[in-house]
Protein backbone atom coordinates (compact mmCIF):
# COMPACT_ATOMS: atom_id res chain seq x y z
CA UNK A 1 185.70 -40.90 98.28
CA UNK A 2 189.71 -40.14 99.29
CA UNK A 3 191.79 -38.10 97.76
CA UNK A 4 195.82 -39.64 98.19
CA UNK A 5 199.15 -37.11 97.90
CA UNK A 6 202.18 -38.66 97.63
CA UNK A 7 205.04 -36.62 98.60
CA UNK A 8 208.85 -37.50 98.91
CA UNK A 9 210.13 -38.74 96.17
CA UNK A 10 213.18 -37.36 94.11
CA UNK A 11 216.78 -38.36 93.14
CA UNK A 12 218.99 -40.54 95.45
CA UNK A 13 222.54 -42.67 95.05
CA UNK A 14 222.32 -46.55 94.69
CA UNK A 15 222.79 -47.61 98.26
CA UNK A 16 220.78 -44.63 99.79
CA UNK A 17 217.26 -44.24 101.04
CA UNK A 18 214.17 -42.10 100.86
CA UNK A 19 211.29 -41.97 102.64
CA UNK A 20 207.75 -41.86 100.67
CA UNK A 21 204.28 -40.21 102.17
CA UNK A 22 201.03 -40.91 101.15
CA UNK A 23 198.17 -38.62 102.81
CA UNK A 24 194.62 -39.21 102.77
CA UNK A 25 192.10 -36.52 102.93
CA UNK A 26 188.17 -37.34 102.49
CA UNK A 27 186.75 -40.17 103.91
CA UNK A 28 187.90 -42.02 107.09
CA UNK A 29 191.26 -43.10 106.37
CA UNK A 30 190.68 -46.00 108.94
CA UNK A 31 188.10 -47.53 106.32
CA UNK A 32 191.05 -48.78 103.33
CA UNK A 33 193.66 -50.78 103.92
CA UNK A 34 196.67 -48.87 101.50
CA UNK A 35 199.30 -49.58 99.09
CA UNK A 36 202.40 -48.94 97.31
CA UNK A 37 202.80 -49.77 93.64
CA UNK A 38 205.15 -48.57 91.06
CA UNK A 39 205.48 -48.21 87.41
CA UNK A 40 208.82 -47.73 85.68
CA UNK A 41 209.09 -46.56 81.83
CA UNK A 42 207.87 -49.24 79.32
CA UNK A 43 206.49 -51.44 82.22
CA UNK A 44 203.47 -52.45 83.99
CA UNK A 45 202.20 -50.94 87.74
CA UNK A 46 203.33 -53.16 89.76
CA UNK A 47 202.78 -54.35 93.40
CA UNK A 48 205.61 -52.74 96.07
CA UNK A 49 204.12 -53.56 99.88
CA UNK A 50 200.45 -53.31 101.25
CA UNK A 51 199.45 -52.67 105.11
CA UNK A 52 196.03 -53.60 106.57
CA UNK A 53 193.47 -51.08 108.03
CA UNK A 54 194.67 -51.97 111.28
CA UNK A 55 198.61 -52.06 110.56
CA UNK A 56 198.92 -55.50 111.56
CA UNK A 57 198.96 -57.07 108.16
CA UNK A 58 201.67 -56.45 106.08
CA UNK A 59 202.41 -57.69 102.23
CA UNK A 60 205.74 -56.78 100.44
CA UNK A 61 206.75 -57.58 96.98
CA UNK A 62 209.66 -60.02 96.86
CA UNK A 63 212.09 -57.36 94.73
CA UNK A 64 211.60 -54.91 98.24
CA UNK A 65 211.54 -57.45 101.44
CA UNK A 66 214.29 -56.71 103.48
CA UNK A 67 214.69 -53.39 102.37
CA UNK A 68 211.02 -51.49 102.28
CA UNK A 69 208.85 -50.81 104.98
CA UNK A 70 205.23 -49.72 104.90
CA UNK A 71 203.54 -48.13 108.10
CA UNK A 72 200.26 -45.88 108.47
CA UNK A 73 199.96 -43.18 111.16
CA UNK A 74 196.37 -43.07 111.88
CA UNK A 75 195.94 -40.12 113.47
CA UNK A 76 197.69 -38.63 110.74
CA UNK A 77 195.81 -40.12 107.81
CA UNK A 78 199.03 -41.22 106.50
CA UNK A 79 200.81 -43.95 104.82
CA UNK A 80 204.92 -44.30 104.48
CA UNK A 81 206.63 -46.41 102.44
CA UNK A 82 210.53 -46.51 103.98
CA UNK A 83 212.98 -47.83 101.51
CA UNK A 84 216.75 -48.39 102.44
CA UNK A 85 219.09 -49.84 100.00
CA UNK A 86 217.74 -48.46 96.96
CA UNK A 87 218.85 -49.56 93.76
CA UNK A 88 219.08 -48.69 89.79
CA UNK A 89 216.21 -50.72 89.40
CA UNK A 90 213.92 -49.31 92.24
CA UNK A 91 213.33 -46.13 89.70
CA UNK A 92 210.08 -45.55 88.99
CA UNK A 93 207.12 -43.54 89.50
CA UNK A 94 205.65 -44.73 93.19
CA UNK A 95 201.97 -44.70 93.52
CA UNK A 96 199.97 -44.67 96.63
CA UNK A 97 196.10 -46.96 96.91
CA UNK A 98 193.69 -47.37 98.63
CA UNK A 99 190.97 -50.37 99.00
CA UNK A 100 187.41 -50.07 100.56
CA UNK A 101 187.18 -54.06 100.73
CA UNK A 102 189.86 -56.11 102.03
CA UNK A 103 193.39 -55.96 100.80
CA UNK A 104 195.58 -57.41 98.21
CA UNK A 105 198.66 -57.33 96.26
CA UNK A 106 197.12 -57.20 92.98
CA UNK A 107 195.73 -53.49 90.95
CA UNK A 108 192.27 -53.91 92.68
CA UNK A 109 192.36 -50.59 94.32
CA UNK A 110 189.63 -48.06 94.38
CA UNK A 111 191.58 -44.86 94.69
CA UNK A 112 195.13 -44.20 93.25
CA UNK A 113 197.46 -40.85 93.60
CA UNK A 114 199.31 -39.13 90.98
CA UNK A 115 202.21 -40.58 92.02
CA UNK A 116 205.94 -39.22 92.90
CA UNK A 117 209.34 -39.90 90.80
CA UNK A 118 211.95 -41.86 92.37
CA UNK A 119 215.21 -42.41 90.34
CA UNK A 120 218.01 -43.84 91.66
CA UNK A 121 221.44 -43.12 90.45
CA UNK A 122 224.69 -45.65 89.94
């Protein structure tokens, strides 16, 4: 079992950036490769970027390459999700995952967060 905080979110200018935080309290946070989805109003949860257990392996939705960037801090049982250049579009509700087995860009996560609001303005 982990329990996943996301922290960092709030309201930015097109063109800005934020900086998201996921921490992971329970189990050890070594074990899941993690995740950032998102889920704006009227649409589904969908995939944002993914990092390995390790940190090696890295998977980014094609809306965010070039302009996200996820990372884990071990020691700190931590997962950011660094977005530059945000747009209109980018607004949404960011959630954080994590997945015992494997990893992958799809919703097969075993543990989500509440999530954190991220609205970005014209």
């Amino acid at each position: 079992q982990v329990q996943l905080v996301e922290s960092g979110g709030g309201l930015v200018q097109a063109g800005g950036s934020l900086r998201l935080s996921c921490a992971a309290s329970g189990r050890t946070f070594t074990t899941y490769a993690m995740a950032w989805f998102r889920q704006a109003p009227g649409k589904e949860r969908e995939f944002v970027a993914a990092i390995s257990r390790s940190g090696l392996t890295l998977y980014y939705a094609d809306s965010v390459k070039g302009r996200f960037t996820i990372s884990r801090d071990n020691a700190k049982n931590t997962v950011y999700l660094q977005m530059n250049t945000l747009k209109p579009e980018d607004t949404a509700v960011y959630y954080c995952a994590a997945k015992v087995q494997g990893i992958t860009i799809t919703r097969a996560y075993d543990y989500w967060g509440q999530g954190t609001q991220v609205t970005v303005s014209h």
